[in-house]
N, C-alpha and C. Protein backbone atom coordinates (compact mmCIF):
# COMPACT_ATOMS: atom_id res chain seq x y z
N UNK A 1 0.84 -1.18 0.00
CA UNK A 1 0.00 0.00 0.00
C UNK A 1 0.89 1.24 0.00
N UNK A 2 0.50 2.19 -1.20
CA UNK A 2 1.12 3.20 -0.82
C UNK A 2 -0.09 4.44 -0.39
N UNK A 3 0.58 5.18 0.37
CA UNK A 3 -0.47 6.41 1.08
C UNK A 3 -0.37 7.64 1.44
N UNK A 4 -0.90 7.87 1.52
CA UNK A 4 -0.40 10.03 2.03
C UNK A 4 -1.82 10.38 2.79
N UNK A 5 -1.55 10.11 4.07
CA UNK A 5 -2.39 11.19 5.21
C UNK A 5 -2.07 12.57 5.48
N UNK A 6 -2.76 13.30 4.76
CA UNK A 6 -2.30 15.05 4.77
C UNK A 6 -3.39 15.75 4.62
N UNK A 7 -3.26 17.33 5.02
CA UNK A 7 -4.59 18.33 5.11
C UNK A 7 -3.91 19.15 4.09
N UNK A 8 -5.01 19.68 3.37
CA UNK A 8 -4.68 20.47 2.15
C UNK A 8 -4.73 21.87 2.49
N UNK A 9 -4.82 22.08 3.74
CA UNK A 9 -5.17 23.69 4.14
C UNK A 9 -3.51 23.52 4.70
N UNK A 10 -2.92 22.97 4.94
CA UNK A 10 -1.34 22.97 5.55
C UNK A 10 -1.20 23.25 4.75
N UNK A 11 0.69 24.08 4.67
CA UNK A 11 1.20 24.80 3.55
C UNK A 11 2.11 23.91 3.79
N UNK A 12 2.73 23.28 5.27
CA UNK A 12 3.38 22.42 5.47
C UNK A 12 3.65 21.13 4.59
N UNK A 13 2.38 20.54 4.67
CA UNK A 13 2.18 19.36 3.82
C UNK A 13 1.99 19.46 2.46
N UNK A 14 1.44 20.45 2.03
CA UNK A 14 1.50 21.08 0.36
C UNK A 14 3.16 21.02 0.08
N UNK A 15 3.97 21.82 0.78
CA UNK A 15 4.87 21.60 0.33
C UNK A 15 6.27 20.70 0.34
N UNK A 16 6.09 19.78 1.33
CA UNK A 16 6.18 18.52 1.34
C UNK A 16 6.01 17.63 -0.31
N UNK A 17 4.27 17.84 -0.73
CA UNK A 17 3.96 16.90 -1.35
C UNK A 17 4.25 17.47 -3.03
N UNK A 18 4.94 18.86 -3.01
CA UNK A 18 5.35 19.46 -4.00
C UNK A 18 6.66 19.26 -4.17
N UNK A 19 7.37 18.80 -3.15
CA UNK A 19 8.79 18.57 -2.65
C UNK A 19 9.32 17.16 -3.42
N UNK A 20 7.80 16.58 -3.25
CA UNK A 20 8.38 15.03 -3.65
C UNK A 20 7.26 14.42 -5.04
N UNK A 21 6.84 15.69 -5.41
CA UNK A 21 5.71 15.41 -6.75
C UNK A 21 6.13 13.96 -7.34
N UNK A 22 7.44 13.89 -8.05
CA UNK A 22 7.38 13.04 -9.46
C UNK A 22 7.82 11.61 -8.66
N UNK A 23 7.71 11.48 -7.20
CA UNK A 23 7.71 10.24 -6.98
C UNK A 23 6.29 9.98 -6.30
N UNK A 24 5.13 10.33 -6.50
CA UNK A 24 4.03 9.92 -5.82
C UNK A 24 2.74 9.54 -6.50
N UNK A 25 3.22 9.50 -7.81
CA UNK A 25 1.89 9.11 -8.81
C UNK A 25 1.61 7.89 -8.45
N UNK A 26 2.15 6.81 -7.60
CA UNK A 26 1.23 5.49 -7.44
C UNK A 26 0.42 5.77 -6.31
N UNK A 27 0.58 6.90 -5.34
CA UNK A 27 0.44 7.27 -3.83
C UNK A 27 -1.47 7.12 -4.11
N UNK A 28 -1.76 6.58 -3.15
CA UNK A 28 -3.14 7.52 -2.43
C UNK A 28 -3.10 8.43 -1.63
N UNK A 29 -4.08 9.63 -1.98
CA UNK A 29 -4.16 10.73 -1.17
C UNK A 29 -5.07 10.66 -0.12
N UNK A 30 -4.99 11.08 0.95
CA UNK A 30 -6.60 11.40 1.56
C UNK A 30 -6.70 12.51 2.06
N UNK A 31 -7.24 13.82 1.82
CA UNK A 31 -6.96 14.81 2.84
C UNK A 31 -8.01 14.45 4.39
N UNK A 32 -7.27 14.49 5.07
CA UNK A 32 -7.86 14.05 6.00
C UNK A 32 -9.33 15.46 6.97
N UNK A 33 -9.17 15.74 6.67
CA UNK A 33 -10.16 17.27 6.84
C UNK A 33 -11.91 16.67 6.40
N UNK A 34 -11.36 16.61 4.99
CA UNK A 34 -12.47 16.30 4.01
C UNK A 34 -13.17 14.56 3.99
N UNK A 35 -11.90 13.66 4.35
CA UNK A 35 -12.26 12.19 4.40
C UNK A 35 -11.73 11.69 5.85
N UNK A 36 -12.81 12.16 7.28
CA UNK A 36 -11.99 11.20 8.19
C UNK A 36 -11.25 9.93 8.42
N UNK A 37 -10.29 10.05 9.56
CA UNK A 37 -9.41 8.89 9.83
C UNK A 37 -10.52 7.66 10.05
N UNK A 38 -10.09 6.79 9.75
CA UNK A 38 -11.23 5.66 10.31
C UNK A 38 -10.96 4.60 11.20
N UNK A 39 -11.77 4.18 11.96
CA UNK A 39 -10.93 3.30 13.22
C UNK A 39 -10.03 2.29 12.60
N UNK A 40 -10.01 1.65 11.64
CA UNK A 40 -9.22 0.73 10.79
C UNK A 40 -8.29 1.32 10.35
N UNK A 41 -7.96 2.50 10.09
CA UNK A 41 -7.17 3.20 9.51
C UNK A 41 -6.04 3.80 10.40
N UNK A 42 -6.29 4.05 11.60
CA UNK A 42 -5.79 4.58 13.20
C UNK A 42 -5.13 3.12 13.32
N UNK A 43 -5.71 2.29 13.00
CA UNK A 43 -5.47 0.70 13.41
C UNK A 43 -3.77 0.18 12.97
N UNK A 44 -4.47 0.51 11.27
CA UNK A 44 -3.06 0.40 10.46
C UNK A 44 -1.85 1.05 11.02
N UNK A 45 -2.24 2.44 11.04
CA UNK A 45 -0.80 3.33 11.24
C UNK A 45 0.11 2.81 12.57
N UNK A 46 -0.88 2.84 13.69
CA UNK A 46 -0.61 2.23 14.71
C UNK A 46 -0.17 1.09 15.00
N UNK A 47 -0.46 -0.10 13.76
CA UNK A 47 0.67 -1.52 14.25
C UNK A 47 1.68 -0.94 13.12
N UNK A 48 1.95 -0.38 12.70
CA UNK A 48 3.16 0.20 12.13
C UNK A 48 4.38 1.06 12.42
N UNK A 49 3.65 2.23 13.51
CA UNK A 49 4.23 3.04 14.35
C UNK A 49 4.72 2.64 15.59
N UNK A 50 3.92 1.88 16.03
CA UNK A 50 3.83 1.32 17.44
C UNK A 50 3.11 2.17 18.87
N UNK A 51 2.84 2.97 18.36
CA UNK A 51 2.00 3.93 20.07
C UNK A 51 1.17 4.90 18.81
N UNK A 52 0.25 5.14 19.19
CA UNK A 52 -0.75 6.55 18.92
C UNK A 52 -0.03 7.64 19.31
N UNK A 53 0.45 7.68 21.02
CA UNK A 53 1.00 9.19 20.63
C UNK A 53 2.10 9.11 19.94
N UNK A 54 2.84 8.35 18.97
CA UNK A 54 4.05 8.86 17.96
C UNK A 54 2.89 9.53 16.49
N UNK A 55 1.76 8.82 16.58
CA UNK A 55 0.57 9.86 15.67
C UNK A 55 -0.08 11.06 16.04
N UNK A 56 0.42 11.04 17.22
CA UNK A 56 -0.30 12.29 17.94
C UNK A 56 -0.03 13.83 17.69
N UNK A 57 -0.04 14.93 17.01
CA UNK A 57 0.21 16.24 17.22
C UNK A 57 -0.04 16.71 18.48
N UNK A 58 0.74 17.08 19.06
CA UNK A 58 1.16 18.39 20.10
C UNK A 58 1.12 19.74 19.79
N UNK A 59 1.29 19.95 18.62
CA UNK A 59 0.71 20.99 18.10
C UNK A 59 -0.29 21.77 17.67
N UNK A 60 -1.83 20.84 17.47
CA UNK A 60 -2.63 21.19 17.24
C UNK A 60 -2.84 22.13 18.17
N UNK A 61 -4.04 22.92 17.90
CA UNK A 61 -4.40 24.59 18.75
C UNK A 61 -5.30 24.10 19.37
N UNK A 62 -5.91 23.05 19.10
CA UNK A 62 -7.09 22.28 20.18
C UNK A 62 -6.07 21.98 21.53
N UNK A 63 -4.96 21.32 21.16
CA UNK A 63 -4.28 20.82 22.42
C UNK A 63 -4.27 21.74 23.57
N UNK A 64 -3.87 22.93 22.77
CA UNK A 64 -3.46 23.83 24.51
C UNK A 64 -5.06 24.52 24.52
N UNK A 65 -5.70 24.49 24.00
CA UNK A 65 -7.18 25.14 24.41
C UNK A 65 -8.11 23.85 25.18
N UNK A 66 -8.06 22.79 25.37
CA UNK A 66 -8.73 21.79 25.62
C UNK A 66 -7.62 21.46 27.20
N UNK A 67 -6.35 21.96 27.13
CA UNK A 67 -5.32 21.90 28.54
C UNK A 67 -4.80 20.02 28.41
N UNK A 68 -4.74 19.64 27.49
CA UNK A 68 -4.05 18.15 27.38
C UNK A 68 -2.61 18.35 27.92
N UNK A 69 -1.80 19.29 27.71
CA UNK A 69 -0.54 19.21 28.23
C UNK A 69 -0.38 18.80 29.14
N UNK A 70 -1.88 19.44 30.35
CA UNK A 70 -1.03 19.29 32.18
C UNK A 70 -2.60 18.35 32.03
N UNK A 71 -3.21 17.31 30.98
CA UNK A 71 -3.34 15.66 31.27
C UNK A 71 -2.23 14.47 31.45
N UNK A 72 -2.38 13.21 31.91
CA UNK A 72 -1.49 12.25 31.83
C UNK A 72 -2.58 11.25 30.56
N UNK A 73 -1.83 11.64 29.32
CA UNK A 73 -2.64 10.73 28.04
C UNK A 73 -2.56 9.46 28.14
N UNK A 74 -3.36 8.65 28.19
CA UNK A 74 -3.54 7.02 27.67
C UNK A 74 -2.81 6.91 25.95
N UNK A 75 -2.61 5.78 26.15
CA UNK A 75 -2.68 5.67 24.20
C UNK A 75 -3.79 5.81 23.77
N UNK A 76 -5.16 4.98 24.29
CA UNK A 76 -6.69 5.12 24.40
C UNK A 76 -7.06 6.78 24.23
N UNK A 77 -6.39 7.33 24.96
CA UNK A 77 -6.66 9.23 24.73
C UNK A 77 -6.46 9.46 23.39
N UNK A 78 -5.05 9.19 23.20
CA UNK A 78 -4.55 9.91 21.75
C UNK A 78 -5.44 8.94 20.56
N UNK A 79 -5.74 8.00 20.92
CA UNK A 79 -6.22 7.26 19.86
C UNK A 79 -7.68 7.90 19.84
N UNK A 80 -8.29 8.22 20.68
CA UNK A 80 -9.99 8.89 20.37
C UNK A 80 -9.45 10.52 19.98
N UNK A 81 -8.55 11.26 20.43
CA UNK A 81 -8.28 12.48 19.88
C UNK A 81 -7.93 12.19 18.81
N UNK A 82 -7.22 11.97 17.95
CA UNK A 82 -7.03 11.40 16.74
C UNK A 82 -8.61 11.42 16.26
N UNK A 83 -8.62 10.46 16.28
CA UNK A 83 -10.33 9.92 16.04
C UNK A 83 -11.49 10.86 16.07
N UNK A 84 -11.34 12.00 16.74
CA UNK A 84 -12.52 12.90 17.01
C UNK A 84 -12.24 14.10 16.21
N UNK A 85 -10.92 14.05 16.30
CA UNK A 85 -10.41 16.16 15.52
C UNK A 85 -9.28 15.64 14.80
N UNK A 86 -9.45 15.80 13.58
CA UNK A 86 -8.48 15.28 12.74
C UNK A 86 -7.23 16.06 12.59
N UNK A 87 -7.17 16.96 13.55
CA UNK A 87 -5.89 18.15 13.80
C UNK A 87 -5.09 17.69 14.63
N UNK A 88 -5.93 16.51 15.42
CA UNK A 88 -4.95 15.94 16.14
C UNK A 88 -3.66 14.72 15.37
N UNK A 89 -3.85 14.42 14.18
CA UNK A 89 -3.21 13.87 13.76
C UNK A 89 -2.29 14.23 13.55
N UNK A 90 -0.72 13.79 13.50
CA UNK A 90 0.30 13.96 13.15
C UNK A 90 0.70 13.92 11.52
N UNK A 91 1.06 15.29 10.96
CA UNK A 91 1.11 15.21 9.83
C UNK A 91 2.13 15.45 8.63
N UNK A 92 2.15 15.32 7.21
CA UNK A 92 1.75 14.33 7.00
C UNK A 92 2.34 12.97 6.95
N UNK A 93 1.50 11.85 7.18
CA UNK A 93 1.84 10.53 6.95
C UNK A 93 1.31 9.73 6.00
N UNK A 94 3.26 8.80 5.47
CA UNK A 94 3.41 8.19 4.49
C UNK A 94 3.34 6.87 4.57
N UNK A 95 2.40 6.07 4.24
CA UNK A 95 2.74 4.53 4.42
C UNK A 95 3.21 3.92 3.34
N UNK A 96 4.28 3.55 3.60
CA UNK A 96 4.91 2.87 1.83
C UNK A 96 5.34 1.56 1.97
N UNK A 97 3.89 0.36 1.49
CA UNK A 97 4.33 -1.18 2.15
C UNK A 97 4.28 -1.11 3.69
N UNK A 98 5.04 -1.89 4.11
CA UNK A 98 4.89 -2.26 5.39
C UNK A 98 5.90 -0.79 6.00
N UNK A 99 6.46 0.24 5.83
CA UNK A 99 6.81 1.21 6.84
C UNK A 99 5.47 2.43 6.83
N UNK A 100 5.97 3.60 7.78
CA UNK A 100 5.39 4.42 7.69
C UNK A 100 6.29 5.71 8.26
N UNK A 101 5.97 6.48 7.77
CA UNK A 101 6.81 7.82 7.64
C UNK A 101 5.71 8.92 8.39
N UNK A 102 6.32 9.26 9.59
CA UNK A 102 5.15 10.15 10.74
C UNK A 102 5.61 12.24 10.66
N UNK A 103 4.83 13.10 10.36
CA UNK A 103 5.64 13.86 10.20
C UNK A 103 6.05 14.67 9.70
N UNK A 104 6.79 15.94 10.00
CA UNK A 104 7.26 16.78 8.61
C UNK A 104 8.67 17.08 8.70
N UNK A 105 9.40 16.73 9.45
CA UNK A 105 10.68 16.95 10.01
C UNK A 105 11.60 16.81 8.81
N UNK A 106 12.96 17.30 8.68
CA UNK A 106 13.73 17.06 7.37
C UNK A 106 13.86 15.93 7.03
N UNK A 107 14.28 15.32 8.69
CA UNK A 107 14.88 13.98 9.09
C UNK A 107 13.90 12.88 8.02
N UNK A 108 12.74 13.00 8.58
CA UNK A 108 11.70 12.19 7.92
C UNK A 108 11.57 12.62 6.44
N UNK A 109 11.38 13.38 6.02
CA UNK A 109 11.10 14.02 4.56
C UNK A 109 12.40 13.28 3.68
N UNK A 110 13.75 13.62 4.44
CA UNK A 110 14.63 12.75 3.29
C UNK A 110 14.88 11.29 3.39
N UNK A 111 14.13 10.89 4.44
CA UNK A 111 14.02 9.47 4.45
C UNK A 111 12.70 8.73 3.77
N UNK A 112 11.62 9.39 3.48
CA UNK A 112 10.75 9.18 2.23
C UNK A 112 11.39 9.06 1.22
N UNK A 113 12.21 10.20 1.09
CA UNK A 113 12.86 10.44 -0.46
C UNK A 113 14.00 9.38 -0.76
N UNK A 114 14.27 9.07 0.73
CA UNK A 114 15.32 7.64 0.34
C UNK A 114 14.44 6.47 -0.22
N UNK A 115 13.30 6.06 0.25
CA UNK A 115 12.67 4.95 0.81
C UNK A 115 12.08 5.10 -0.69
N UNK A 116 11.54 6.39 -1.89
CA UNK A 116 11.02 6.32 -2.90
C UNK A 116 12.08 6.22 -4.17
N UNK A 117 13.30 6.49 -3.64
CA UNK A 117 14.26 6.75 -4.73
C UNK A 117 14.52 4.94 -4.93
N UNK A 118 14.83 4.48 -3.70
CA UNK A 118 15.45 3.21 -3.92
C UNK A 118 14.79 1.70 -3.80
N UNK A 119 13.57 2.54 -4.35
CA UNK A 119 12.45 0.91 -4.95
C UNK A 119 12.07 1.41 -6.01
């Protein structure tokens, strides 16, 4: 499976996915805004990632308005935040086959670009 979990209102992930155009024509898109995460789908990323909060944003603007910081999160937490506000997702994410790429960091971005160059 190849995949792309991303919001099209990010400029972040726009340019990410402009970053890496001519290797993603087999990709599925989903903007996640427009097509929620689905419990099967939270499912996937998660035996791939290994914890929800490595899917989790800390950044979303819900986080510090809702006071999650000074909570102690379950995985069960991050997995229904996820699940409820799709801002809570960590973005964007790449599933290519059995890995997955969490993220926008350089670190991660040129390790897509490894992971697409060399299959």
């Amino acid at each position: 499976m190849k995949k792309i979990y991303y919001l099209s209102t990010c400029s972040t992930c726009i340019r990410i996915l402009n970053e890496l155009d001519g290797l993603l024509s087999e990709f599925e898109l989903q903007d996640i805004k427009n097509e929620k995460i689905t419990p099967n789908q939270i499912e996937e990323m998660h035996a791939l990632s290994g914890s929800y909060e490595s899917l989790f944003s800390r950044r979303a603007m819900k986080y510090k308005s809702l006071g999650l910081g000074a909570k102690n999160l379950s995985e069960d937490d991050y997995k229904n935040y996820i699940l409820e506000e799709y801002t809570f997702l960590k973005r964007p994410i790449f599933v290519i086959g059995d890995k997955i790429f969490v993220g926008n960091s350089a670190k991660t971005v040129e390790a897509i670009k490894s992971e697409l160059t060399n299959n």
